[in-house]
Protein backbone atom coordinates (compact mmCIF):
# COMPACT_ATOMS: atom_id res chain seq x y z
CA UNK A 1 -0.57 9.38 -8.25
CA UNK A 2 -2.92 9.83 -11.16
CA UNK A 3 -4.08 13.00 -11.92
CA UNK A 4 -7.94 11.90 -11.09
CA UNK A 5 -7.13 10.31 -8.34
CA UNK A 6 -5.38 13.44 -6.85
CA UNK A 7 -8.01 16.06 -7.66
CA UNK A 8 -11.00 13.94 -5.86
CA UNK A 9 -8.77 13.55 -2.75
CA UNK A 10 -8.03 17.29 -3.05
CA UNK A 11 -11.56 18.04 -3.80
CA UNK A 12 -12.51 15.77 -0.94
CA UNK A 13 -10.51 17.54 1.51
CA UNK A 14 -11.32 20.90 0.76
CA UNK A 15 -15.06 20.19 0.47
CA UNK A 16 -14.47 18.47 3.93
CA UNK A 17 -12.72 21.36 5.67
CA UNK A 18 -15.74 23.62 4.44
CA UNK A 19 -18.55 21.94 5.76
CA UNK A 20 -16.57 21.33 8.87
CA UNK A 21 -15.91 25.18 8.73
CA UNK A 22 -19.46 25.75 8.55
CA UNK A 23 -20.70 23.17 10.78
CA UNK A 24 -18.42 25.16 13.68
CA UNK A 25 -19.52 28.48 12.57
CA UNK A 26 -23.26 26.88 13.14
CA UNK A 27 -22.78 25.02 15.84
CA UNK A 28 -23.91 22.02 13.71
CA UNK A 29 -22.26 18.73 14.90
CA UNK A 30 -23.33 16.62 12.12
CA UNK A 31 -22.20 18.78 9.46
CA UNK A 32 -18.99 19.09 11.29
CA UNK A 33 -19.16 15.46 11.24
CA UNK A 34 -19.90 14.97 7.98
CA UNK A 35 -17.00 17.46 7.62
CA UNK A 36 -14.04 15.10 9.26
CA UNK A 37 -15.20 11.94 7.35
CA UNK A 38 -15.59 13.57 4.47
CA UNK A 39 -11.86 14.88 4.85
CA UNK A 40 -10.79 11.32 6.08
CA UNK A 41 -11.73 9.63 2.83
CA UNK A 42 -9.88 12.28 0.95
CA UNK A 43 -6.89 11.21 2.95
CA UNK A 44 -7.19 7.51 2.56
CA UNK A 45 -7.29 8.38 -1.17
CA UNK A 46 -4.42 10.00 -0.95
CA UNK A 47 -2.98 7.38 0.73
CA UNK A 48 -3.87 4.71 -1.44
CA UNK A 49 -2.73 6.55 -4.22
CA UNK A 50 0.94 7.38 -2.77
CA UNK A 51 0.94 3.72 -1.91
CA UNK A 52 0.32 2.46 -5.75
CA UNK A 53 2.91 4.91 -6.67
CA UNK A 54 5.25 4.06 -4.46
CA UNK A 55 4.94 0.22 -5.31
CA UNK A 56 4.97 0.95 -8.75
CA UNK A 57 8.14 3.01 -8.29
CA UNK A 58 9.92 -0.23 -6.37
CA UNK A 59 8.95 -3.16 -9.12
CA UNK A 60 10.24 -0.63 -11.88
CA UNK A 61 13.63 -1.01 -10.85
């Protein structure tokens, strides 16, 4: 996974599990919306990242 790549899907996740922290604390549903999908992207970014490396990693040989 590319170094980039792997600090904006960390980023995203942590920045998601705040606001849905907040959100709760609040009672806020959209934030804590905003929250989850903002968590979810950082996971399919992660996940299309692992993919790529994982492809990479089976052509290579």
């Amino acid at each position: 996974m590319s170094g980039t790549e792997k600090t904006k899907a960390a980023t995203e996740q942590a920045r998601g599990k705040t606001k849905e922290a907040i959100g709760r604390m609040t009672g806020n549903e959209r934030l804590i919306a905003e929250g989850r999908a903002e968590q979810a992207k950082g996971d399919a970014r992660e996940a299309k990242e692992k993919t790529k490396d994982t492809l990479k990693d089976t052509f290579r040989h």
